[in-house]
N, C-alpha and C. Protein backbone atom coordinates (compact mmCIF):
# COMPACT_ATOMS: atom_id res chain seq x y z
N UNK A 1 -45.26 98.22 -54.42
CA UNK A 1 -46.42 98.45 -53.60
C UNK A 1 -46.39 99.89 -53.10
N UNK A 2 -47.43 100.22 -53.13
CA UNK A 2 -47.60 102.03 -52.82
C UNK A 2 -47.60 102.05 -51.39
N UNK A 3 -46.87 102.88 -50.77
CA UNK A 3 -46.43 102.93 -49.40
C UNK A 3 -47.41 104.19 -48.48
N UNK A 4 -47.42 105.72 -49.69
CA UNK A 4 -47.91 106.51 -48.92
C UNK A 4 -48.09 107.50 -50.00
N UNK A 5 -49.34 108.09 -50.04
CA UNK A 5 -49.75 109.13 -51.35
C UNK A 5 -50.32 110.45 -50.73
N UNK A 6 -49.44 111.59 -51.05
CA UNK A 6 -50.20 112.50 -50.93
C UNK A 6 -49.90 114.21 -51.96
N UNK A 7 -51.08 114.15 -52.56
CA UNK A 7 -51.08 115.17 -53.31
C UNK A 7 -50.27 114.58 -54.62
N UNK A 8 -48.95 115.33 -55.11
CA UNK A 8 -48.03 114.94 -56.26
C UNK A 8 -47.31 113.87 -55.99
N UNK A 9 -47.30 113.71 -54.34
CA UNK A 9 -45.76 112.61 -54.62
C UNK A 9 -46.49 111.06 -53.77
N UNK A 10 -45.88 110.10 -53.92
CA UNK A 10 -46.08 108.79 -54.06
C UNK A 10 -45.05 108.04 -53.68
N UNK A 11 -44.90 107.56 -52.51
CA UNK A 11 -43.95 106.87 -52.06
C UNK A 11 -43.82 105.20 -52.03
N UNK A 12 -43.54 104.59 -52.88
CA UNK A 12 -43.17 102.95 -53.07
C UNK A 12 -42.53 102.35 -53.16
N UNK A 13 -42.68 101.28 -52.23
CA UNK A 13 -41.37 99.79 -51.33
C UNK A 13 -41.99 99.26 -52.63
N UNK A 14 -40.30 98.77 -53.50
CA UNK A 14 -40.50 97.66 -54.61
C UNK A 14 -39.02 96.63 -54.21
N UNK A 15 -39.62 95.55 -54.86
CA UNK A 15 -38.38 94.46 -54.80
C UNK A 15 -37.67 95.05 -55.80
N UNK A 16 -36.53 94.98 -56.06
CA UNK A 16 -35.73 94.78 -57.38
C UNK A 16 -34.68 93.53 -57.47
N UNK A 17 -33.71 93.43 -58.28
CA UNK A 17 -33.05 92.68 -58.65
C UNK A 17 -31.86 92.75 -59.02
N UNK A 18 -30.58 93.04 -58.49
CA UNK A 18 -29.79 93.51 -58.43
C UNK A 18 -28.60 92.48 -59.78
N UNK A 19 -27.93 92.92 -60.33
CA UNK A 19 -26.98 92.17 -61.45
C UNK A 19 -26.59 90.94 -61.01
N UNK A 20 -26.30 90.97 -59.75
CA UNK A 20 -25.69 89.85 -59.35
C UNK A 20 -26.84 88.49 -59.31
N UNK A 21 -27.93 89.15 -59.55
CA UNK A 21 -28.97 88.55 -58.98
C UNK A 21 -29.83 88.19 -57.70
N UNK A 22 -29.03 88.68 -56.87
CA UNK A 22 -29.40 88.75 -55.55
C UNK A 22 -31.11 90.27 -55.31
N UNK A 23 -32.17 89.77 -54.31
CA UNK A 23 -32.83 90.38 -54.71
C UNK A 23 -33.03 91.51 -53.30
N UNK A 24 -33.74 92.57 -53.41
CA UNK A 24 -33.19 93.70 -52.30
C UNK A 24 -34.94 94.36 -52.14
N UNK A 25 -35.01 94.88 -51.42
CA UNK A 25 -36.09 96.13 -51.39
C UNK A 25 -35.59 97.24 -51.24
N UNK A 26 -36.69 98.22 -52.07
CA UNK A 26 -36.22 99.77 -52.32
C UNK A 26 -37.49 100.73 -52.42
N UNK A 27 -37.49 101.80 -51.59
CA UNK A 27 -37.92 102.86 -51.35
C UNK A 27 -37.86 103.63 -52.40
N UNK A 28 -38.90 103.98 -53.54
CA UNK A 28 -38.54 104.77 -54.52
C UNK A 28 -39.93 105.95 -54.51
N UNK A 29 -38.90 107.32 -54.16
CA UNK A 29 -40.37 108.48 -54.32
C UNK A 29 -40.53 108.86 -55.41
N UNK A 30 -41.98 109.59 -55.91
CA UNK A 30 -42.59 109.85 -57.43
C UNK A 30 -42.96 111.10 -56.84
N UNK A 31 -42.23 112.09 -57.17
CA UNK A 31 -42.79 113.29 -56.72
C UNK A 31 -43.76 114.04 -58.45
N UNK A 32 -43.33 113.43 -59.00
CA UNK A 32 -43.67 113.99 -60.30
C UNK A 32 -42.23 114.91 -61.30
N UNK A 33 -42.56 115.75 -62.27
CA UNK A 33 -41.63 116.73 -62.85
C UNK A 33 -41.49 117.90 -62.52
N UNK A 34 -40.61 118.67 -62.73
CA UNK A 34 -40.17 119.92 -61.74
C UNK A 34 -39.39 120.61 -63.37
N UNK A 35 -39.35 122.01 -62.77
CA UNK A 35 -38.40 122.66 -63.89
C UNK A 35 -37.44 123.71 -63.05
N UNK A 36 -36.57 124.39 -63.69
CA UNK A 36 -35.87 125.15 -62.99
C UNK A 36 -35.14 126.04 -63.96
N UNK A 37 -35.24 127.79 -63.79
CA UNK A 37 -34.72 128.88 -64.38
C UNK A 37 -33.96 130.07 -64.06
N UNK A 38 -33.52 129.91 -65.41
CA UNK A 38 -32.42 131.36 -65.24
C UNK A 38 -32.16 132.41 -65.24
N UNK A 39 -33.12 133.31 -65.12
CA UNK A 39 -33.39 134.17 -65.59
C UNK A 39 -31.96 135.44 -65.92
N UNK A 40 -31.98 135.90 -66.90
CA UNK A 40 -31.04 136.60 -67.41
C UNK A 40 -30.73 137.71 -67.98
N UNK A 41 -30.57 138.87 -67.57
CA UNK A 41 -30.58 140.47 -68.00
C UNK A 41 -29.08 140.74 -68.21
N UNK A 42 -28.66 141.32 -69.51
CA UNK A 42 -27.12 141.60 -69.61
C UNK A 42 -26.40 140.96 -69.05
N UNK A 43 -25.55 141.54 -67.72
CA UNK A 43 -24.30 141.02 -67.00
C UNK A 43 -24.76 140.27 -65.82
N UNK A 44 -26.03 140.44 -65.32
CA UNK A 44 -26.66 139.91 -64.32
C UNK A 44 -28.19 138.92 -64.33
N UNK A 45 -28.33 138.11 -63.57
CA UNK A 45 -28.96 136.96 -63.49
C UNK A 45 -29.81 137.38 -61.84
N UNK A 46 -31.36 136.73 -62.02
CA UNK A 46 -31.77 136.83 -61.36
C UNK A 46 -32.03 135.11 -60.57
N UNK A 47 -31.39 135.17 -59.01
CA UNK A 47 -31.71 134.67 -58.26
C UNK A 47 -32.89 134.04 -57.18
N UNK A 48 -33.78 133.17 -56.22
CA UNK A 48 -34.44 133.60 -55.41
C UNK A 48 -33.56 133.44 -53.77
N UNK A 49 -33.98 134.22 -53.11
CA UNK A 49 -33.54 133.39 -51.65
C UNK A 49 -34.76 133.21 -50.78
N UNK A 50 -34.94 131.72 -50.33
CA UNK A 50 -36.20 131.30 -50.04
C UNK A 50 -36.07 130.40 -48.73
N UNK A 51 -36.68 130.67 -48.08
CA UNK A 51 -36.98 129.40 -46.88
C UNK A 51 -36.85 128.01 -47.08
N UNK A 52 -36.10 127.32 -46.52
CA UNK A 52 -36.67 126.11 -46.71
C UNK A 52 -36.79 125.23 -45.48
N UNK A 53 -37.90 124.94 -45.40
CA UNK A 53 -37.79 123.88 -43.81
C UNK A 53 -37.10 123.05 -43.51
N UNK A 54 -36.97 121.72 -44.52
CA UNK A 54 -36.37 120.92 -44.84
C UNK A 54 -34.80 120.98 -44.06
N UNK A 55 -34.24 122.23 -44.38
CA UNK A 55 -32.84 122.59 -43.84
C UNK A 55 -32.71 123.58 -42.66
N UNK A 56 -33.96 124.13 -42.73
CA UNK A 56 -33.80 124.81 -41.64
C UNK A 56 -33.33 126.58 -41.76
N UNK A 57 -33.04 126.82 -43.49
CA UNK A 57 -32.38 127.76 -43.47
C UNK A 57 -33.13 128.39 -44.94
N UNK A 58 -32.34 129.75 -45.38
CA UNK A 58 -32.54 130.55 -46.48
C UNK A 58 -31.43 130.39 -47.43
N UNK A 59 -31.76 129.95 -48.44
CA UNK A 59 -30.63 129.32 -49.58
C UNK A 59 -31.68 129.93 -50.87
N UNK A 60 -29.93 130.28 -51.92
CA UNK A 60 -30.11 130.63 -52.98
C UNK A 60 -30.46 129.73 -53.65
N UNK A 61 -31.68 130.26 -54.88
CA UNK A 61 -32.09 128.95 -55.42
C UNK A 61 -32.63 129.47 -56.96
N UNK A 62 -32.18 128.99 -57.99
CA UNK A 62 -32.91 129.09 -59.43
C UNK A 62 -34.84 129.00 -58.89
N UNK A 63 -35.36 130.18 -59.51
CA UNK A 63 -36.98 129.90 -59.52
C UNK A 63 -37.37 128.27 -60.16
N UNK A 64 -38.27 128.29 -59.69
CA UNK A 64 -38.47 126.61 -59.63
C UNK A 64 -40.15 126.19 -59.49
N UNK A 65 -40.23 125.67 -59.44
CA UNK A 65 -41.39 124.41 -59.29
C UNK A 65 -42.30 123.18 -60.47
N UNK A 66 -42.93 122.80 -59.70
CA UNK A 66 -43.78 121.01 -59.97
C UNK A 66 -44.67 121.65 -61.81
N UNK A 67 -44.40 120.61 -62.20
CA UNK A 67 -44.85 120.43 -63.47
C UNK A 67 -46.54 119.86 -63.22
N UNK A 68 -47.65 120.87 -62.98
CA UNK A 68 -49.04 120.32 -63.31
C UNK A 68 -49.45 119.61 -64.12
N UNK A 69 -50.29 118.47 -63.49
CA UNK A 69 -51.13 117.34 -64.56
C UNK A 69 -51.63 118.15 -66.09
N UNK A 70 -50.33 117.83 -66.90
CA UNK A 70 -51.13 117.92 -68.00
C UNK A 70 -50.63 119.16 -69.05
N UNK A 71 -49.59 119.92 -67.91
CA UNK A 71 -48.80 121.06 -68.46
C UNK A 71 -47.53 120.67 -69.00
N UNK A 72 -47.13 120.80 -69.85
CA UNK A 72 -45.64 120.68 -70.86
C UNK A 72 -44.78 121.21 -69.52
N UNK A 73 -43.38 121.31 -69.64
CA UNK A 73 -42.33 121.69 -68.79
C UNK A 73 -42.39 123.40 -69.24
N UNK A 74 -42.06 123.48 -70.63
CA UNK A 74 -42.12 125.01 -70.99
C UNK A 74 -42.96 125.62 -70.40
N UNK A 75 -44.35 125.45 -70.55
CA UNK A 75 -45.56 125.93 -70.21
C UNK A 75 -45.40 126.05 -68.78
N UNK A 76 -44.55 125.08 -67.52
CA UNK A 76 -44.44 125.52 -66.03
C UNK A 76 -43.32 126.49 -65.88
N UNK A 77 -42.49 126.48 -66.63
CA UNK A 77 -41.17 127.28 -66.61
C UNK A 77 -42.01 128.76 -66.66
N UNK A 78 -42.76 129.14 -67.45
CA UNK A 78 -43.23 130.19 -68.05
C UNK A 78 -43.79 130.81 -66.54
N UNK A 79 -45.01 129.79 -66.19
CA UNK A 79 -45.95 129.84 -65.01
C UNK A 79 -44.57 130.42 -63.93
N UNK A 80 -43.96 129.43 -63.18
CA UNK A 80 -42.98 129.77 -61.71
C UNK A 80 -42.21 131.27 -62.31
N UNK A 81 -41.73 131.68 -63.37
CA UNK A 81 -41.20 132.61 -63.49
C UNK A 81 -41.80 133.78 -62.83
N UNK A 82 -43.17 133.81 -63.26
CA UNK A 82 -43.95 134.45 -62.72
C UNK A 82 -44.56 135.11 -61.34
N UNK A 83 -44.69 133.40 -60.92
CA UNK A 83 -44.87 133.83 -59.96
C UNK A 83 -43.71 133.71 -58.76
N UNK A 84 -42.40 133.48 -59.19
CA UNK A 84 -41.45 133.71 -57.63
C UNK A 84 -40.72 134.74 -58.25
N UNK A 85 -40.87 135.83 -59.44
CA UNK A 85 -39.89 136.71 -59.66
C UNK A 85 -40.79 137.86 -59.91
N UNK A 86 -42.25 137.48 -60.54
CA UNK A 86 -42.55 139.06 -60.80
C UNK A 86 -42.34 139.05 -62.20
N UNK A 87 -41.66 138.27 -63.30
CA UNK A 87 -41.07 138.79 -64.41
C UNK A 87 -41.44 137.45 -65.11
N UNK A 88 -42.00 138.13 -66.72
CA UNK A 88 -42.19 137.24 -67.91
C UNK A 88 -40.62 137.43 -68.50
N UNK A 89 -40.48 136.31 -69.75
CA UNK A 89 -39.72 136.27 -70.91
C UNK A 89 -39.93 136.20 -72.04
N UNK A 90 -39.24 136.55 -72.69
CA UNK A 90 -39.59 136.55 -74.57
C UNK A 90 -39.37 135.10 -74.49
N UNK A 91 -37.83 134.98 -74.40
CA UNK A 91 -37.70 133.03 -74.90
C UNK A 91 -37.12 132.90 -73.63
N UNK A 92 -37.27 131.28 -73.55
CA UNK A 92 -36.86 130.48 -72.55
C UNK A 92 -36.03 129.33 -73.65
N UNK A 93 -34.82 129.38 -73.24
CA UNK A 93 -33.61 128.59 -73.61
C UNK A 93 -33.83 127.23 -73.10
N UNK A 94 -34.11 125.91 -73.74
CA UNK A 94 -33.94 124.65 -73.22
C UNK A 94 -32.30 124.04 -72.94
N UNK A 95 -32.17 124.04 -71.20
CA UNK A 95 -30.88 123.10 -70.98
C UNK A 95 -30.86 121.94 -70.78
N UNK A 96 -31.80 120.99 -71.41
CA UNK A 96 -32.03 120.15 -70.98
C UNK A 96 -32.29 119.48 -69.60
N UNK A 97 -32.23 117.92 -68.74
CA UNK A 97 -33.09 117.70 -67.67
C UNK A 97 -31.53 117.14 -67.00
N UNK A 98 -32.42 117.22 -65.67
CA UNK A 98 -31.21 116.31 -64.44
C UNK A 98 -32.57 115.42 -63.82
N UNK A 99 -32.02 114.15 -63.28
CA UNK A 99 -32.30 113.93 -62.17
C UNK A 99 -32.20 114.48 -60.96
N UNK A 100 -33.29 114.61 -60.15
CA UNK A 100 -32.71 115.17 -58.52
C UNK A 100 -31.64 114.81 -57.88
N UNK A 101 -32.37 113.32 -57.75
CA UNK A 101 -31.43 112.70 -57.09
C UNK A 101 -31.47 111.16 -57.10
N UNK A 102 -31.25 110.38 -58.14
CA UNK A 102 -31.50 109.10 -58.69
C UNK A 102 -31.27 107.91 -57.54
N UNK A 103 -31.20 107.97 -56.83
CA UNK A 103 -30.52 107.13 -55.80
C UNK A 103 -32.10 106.42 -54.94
N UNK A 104 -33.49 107.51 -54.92
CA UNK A 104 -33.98 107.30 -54.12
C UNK A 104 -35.35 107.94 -54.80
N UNK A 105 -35.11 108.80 -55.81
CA UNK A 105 -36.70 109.32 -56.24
C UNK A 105 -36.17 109.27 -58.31
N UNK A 106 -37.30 109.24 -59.20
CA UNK A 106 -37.59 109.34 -60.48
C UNK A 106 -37.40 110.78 -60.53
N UNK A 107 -37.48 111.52 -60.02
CA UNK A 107 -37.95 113.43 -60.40
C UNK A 107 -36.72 113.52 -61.33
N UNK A 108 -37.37 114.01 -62.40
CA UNK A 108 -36.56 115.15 -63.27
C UNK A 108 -37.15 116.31 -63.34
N UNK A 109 -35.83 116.88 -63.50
CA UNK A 109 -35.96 118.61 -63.61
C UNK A 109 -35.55 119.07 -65.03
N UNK A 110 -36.43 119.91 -65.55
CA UNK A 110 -36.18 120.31 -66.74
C UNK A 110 -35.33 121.92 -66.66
N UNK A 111 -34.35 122.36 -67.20
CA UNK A 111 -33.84 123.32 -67.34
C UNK A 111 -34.09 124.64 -67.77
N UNK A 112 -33.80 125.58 -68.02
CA UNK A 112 -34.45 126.66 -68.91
C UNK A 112 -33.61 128.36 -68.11
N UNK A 113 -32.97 128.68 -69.49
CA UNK A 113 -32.39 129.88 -69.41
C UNK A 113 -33.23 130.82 -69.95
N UNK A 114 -34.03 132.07 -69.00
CA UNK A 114 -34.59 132.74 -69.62
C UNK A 114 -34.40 134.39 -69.94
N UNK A 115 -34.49 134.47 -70.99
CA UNK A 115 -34.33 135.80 -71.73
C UNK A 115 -35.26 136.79 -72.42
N UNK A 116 -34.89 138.10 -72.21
CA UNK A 116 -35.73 139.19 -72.57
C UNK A 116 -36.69 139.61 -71.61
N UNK A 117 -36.60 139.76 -70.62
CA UNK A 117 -37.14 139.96 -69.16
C UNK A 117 -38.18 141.33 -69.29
N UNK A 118 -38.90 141.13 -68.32
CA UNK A 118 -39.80 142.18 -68.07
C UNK A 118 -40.72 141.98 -66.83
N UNK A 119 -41.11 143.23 -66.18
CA UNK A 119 -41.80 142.80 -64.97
C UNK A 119 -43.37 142.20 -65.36
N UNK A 120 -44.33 141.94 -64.54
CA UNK A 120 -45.64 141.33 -65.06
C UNK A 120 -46.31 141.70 -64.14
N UNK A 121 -47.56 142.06 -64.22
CA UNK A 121 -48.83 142.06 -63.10
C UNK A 121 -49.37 140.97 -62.28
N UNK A 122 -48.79 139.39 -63.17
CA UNK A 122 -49.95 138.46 -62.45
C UNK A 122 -48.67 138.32 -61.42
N UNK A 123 -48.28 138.92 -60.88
CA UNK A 123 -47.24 138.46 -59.54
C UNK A 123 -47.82 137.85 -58.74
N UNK A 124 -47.95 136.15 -58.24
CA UNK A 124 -48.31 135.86 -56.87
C UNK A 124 -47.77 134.45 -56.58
N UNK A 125 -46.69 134.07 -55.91
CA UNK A 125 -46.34 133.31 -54.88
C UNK A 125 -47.08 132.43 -54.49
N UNK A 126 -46.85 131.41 -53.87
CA UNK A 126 -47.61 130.76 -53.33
C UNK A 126 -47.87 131.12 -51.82
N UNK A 127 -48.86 130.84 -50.97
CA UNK A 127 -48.90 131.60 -49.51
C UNK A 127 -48.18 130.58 -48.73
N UNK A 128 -47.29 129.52 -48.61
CA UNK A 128 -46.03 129.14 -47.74
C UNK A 128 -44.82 129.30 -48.65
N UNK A 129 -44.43 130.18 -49.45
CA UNK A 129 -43.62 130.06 -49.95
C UNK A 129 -43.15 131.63 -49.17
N UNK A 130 -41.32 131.93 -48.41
CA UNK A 130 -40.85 132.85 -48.37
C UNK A 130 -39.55 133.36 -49.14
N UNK A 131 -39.85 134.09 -50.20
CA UNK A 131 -38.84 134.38 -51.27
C UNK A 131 -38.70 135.75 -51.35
N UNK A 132 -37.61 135.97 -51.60
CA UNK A 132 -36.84 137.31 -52.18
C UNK A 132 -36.34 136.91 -53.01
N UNK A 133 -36.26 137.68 -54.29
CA UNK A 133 -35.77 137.96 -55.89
C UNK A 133 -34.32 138.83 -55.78
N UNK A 134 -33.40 138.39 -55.70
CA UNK A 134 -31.96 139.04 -55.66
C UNK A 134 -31.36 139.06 -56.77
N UNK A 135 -30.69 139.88 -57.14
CA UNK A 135 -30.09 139.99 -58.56
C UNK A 135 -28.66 139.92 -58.24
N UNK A 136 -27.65 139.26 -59.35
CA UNK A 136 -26.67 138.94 -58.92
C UNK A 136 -26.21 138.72 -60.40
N UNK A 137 -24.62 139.11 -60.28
CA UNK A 137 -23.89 139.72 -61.78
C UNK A 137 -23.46 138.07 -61.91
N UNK A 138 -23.63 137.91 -63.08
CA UNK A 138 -23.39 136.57 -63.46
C UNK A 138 -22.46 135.75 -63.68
N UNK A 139 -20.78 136.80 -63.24
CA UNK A 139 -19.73 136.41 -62.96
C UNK A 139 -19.27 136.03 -61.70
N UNK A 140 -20.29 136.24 -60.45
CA UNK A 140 -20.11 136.22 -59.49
C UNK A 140 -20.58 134.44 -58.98
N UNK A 141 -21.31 134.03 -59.73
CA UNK A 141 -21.86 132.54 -59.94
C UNK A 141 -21.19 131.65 -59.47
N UNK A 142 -19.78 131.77 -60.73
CA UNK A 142 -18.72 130.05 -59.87
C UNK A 142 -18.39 130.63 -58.74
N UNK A 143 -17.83 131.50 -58.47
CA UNK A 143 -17.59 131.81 -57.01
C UNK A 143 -18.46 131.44 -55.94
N UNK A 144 -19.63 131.98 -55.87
CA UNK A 144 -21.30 131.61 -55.31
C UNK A 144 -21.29 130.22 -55.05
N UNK A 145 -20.96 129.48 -56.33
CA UNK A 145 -20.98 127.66 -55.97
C UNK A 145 -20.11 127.23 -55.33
N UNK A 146 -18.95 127.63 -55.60
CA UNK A 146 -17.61 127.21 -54.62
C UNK A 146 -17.20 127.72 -53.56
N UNK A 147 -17.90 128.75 -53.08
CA UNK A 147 -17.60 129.06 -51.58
C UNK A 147 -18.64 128.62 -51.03
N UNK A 148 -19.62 127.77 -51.94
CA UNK A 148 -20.88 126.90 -50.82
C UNK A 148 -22.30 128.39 -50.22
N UNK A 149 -22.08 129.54 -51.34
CA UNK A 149 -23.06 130.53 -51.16
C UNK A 149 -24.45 129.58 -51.66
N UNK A 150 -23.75 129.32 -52.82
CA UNK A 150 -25.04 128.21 -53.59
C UNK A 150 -24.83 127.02 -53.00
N UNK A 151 -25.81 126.24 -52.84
CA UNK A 151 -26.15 125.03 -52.44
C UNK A 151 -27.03 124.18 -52.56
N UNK A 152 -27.95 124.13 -53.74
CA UNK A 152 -29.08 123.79 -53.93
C UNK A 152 -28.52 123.08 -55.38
N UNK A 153 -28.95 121.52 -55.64
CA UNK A 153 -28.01 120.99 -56.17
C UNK A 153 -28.76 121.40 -58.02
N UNK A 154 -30.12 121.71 -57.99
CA UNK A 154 -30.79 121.63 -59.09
C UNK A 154 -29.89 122.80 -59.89
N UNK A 155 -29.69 124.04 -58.77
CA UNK A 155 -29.46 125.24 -59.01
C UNK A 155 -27.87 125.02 -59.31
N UNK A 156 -27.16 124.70 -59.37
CA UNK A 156 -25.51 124.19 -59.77
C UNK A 156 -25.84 123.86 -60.79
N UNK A 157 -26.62 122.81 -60.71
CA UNK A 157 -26.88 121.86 -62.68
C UNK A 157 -26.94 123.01 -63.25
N UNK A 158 -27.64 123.83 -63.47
CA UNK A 158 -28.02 124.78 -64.60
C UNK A 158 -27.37 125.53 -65.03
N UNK A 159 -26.74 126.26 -63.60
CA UNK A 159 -25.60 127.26 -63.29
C UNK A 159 -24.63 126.75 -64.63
N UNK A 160 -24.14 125.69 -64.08
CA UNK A 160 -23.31 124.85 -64.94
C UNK A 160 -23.62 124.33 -66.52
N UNK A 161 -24.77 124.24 -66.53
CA UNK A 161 -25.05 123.78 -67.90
C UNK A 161 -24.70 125.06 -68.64
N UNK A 162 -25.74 126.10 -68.12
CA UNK A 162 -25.32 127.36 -69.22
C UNK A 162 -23.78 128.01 -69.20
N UNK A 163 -22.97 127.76 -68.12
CA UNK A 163 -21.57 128.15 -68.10
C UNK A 163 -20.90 127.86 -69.02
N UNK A 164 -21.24 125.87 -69.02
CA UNK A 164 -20.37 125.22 -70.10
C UNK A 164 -20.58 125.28 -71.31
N UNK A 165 -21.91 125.78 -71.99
CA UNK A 165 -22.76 125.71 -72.95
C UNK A 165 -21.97 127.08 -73.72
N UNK A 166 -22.14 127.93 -72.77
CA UNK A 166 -21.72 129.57 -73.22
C UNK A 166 -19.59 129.16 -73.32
N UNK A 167 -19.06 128.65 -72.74
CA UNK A 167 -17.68 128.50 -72.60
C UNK A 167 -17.08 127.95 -74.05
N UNK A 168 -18.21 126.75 -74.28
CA UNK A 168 -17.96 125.94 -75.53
C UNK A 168 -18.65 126.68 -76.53
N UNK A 169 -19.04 127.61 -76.96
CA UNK A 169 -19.58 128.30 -77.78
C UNK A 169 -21.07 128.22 -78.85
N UNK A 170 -21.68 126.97 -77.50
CA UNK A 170 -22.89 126.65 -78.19
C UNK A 170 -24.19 126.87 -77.49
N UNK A 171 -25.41 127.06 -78.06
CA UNK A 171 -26.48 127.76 -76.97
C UNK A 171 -27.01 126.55 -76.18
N UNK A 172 -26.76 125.55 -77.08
CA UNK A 172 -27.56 124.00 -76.49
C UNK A 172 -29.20 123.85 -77.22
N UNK A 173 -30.36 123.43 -77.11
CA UNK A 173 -31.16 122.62 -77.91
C UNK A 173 -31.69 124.01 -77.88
N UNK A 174 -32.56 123.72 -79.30
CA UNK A 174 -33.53 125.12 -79.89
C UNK A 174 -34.13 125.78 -78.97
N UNK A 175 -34.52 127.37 -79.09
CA UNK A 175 -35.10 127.89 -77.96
C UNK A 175 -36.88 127.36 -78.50
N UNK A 176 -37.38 127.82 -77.14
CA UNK A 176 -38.87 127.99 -77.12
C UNK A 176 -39.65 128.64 -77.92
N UNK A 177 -38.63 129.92 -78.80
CA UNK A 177 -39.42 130.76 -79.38
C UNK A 177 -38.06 130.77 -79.87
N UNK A 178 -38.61 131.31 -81.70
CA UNK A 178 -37.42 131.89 -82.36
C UNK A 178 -36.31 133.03 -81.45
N UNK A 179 -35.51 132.68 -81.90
CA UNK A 179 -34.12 133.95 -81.42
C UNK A 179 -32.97 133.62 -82.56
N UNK A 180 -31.91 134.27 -82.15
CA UNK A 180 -30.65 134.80 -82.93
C UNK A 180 -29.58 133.57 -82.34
N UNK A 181 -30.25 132.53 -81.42
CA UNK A 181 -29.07 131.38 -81.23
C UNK A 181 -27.72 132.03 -80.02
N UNK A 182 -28.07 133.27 -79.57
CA UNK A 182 -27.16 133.39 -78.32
C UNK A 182 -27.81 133.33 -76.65
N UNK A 183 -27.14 133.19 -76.18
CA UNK A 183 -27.13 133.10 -74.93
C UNK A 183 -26.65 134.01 -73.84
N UNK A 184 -26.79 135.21 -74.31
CA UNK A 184 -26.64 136.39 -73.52
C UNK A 184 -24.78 136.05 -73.27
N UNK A 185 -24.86 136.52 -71.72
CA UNK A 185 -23.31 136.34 -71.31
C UNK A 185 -23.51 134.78 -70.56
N UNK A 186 -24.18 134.17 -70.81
CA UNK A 186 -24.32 132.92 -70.09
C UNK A 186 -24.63 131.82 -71.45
């Protein structure tokens, strides 16, 4: 039963049915699909640091946002690049998806390492969104996650996907656009 709707997300109390058989109610949110990127120049990777209410604070965060009715994931990856960095890409690397946070909402996040950078004209933000574009050497990363600089859990997944991806010597699923099959230093 639909609890509370507004805009993308959708909040609904359902029964379920637990293995044992015993039966429970559960709160499950539908915010919709989300993507999240990496952007990537040589030795360094571009970051945002952004407001968030939610916490109260300014946390580092992979560029990001909501997948529009009707837009592919690539096609939003392309869009947020844009507008929270200022900067297009040649290709965008698929890292495949995470859940947010399975416990309590459906959202997946689709991944994407992006490469061949350049600045762009259509620069524009959204008007509650407060972001700065920080650049940051891409060795400095695990450190960033493990001293709790990073904290944004979407932004670890990725961190991590392309770490392990680049460690094990594979780029991970075809890019968006032809390339040469590397992955920069990531």
């Amino acid at each position: 039963m639909e609890v509370y709707r507004t805009g993308r997300l959708t909040v609904e109390r359902k029964e379920i049915t637990l293995p044992d058989g015993e039966r429970k109610e559960r709160v499950i949110i539908h915010p919709g699909g989300a993507v999240a990127i990496l952007p990537v120049e040589g030795d360094d990777c571009y970051l945002i640091q952004q407001y968030r209410y939610a916490v109260d604070a300014y946390i580092f965060e992979a560029p990001a946002g909501t997948i529009d009715e009707g837009e592919e994931p690539h096609e939003t990856a392309r869009r947020e690049l844009i507008e929270e960095t200022g900067m297009k890409a040649e290709t965008f690397v698929p890292k495949g998806w995470i859940y947010s946070s399975p416990g309590y909402t459906d959202e997946r996040i689709w991944l994407y390492l992006a490469e061949g950078l350049s600045p762009c004209s259509d620069y524009g933000m959204d008007e509650d969104e407060v972001i700065e574009v920080v650049r940051i050497p891409v060795k400095d990363l695990a450190a960033m996650i493990a001293d709790e600089r990073i904290v944004d859990a979407k932004t670890i997944c990725l961190i991590c996907r392309c770490l392990l991806r680049a460690e094990r010597g594979t780029p991970g699923p075809e890019r968006a656009r032809e390339g040469d099959g590397k992955c920069a230093q990531i």
